[in-house]
Protein backbone atom coordinates (compact mmCIF):
# COMPACT_ATOMS: atom_id res chain seq x y z
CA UNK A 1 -4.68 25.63 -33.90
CA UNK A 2 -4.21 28.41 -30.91
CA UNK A 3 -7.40 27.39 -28.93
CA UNK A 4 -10.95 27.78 -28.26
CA UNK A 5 -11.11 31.88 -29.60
CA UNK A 6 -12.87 31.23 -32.69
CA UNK A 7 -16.70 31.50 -32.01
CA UNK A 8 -19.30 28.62 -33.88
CA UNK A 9 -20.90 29.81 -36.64
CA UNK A 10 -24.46 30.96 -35.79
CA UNK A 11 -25.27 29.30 -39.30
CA UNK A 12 -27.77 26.67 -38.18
CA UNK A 13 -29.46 25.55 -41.17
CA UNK A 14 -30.17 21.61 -43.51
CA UNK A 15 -26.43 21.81 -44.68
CA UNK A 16 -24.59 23.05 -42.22
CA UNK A 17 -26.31 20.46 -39.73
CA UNK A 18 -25.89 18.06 -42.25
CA UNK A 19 -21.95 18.83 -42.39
CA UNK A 20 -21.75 18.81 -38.68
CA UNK A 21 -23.27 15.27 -38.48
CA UNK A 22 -21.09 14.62 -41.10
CA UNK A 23 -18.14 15.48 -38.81
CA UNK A 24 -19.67 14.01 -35.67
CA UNK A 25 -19.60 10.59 -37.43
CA UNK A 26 -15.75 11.00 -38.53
CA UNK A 27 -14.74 12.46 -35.09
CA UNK A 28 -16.74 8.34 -33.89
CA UNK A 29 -15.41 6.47 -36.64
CA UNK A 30 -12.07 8.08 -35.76
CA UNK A 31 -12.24 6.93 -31.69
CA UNK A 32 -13.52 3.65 -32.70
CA UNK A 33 -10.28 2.92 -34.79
CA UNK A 34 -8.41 3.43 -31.61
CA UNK A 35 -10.90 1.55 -29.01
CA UNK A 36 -10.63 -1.14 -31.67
CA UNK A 37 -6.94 -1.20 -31.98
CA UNK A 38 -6.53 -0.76 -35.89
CA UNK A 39 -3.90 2.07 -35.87
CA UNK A 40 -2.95 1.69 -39.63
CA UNK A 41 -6.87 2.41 -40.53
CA UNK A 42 -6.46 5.93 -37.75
CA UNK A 43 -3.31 6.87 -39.16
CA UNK A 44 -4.72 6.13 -42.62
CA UNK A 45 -7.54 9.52 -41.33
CA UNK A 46 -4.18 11.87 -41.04
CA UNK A 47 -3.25 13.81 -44.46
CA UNK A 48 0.41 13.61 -45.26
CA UNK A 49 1.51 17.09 -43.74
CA UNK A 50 -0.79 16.40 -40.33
CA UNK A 51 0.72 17.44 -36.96
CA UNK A 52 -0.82 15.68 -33.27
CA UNK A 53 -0.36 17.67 -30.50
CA UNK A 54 -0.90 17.77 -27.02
CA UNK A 55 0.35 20.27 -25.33
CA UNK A 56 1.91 20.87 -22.11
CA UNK A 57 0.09 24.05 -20.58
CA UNK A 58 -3.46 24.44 -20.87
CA UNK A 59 -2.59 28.01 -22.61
CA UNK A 60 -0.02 26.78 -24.79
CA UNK A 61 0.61 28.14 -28.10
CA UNK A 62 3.21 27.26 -29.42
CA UNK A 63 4.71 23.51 -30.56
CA UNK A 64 7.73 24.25 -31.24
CA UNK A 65 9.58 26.77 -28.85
CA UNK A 66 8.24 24.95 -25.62
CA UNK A 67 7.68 21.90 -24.29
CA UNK A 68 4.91 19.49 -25.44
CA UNK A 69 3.63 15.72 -24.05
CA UNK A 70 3.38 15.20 -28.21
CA UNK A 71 4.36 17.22 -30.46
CA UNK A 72 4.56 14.35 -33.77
CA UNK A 73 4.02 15.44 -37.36
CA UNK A 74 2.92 12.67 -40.23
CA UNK A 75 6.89 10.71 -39.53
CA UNK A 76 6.76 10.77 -35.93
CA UNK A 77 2.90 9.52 -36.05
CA UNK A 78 3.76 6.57 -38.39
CA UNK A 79 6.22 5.67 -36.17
CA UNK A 80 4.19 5.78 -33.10
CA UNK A 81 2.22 3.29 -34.52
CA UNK A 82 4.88 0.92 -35.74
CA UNK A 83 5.79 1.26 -31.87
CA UNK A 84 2.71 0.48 -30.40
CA UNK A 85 1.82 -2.64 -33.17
CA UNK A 86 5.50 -4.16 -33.14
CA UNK A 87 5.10 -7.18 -31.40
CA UNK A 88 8.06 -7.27 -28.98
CA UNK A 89 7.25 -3.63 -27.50
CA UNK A 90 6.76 -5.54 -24.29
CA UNK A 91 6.98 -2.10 -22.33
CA UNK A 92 3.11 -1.29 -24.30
CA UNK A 93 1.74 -4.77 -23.74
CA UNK A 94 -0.69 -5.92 -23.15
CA UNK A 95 -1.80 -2.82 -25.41
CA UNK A 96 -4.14 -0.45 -23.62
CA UNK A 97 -8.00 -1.34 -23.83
CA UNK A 98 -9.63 2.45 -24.07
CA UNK A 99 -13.27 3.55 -24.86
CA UNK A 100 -13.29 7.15 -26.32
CA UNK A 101 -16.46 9.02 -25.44
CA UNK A 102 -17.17 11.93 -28.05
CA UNK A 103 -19.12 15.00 -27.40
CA UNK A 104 -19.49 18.49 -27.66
CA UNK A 105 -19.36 18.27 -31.04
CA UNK A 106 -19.08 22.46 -32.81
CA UNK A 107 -17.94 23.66 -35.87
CA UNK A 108 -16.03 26.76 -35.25
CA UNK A 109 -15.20 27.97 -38.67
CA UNK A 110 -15.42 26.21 -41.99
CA UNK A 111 -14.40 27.01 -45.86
CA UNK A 112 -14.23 25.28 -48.97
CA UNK A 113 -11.16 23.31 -48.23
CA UNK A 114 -11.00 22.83 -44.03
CA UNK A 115 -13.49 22.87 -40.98
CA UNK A 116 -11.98 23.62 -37.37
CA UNK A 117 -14.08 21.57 -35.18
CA UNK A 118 -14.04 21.47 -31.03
CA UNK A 119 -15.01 18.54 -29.10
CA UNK A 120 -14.58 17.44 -25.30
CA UNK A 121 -13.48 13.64 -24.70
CA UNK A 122 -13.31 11.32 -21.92
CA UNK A 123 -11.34 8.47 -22.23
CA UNK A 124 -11.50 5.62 -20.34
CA UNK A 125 -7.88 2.99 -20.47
CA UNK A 126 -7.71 0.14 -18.55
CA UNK A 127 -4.15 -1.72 -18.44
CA UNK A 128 -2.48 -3.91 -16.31
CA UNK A 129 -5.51 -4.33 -13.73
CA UNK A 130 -5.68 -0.70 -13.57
CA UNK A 131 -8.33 1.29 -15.13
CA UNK A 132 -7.57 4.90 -15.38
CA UNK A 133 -9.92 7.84 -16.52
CA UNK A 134 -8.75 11.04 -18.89
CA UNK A 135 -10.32 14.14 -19.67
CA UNK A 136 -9.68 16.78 -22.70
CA UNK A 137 -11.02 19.29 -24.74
CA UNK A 138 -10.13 18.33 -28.74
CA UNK A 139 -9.51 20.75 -31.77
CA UNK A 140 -9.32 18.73 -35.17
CA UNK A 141 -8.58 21.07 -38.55
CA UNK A 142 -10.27 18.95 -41.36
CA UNK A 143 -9.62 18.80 -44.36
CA UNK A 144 -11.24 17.57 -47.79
CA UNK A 145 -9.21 14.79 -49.48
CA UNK A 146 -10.79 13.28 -52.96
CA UNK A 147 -13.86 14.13 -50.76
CA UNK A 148 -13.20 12.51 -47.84
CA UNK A 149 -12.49 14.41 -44.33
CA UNK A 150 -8.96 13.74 -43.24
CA UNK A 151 -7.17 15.01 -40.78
CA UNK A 152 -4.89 17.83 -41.04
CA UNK A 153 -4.21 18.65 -37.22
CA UNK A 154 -5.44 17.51 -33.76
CA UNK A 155 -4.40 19.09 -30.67
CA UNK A 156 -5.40 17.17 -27.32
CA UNK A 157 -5.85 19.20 -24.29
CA UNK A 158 -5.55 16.91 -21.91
CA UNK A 159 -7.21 19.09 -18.42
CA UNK A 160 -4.65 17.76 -16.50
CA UNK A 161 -2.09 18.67 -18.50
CA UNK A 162 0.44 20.22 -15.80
CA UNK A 163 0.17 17.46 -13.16
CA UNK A 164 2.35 14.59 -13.15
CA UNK A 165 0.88 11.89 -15.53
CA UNK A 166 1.69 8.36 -15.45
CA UNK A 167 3.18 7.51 -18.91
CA UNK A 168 0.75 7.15 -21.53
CA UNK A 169 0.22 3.80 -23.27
CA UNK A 170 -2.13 4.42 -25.77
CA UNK A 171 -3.30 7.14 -28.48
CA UNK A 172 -5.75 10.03 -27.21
């Protein structure tokens, strides 16, 4: 996932509208898990190789070689959320209340097996009497499982990525 190069498909016919609201309902279902609080159901969306990323630099291209706010693959992930549900990690409680807003929705490429969507999200976190407001464009690769979109990599662009951010109590 290198960034927003890849143009939509100019495809706009029954199926491929039907696939994108397809998507657009999995990219919901997927922030109401985490408004919600049911982590093992959002982690359950991630196939078993799945990387979650959010870079560091808005150009940033690589993971591994340079500094990332997350950089987790399928492990790290499943232990993020053991973190965040144990109940003495006092330092994350009271957990984060967040409404994800969605939108933007585009396919940028597709094939049998994966679809590389874009979407834009504002998220709103409110947490010790302080509510907070985030910004970022999203790139999800999904991919079929037993028919089923899953996950296979998100990358979170967060717009301020470069400032200095307060430490981040929830899941983007």
């Amino acid at each position: 996932m290198t960034g927003p190069s890849v143009s939509p498909a100019a495809d706009f016919g029954p199926s491929r509208l039907a696939r994108l609201e397809e998507v657009r309902q999995f990219l919901f279902h997927e922030a109401r898990l985490l408004d919600t609080h049911q982590f093992e159901d959002w982690l359950a969306l991630f196939t078993h190789d799945a990387t979650y990323w959010v870079p560091l630099e808005a150009a940033q291209t690589d993971p591994l070689n340079t500094s990332s706010i997350i950089h987790d693959d399928r492990t790290l992930l499943e232990l993020r959320v053991r973190q965040i549900t144990h109940p003495r990690a006092h330092a994350r409680r009271p957990l984060a209340r967040t409404v994800h807003q969605v939108g933007n929705v585009q396919m940028l490429s597709e094939d049998a097996d994966e679809l590389q969507v874009a979407s834009t999200l504002v998220l709103f976190e409110y947490r010790l009497e302080l509510q907070r407001t985030w910004a970022a464009l999203v790139e999800h690769r999904l991919r079929w499982v037993d028919g089923q979109l899953r996950i296979a990599a998100k990358r979170v662009n967060l717009i301020n990525s470069e400032a200095e951010l307060p430490g981040i109590a929830f899941l983007l």
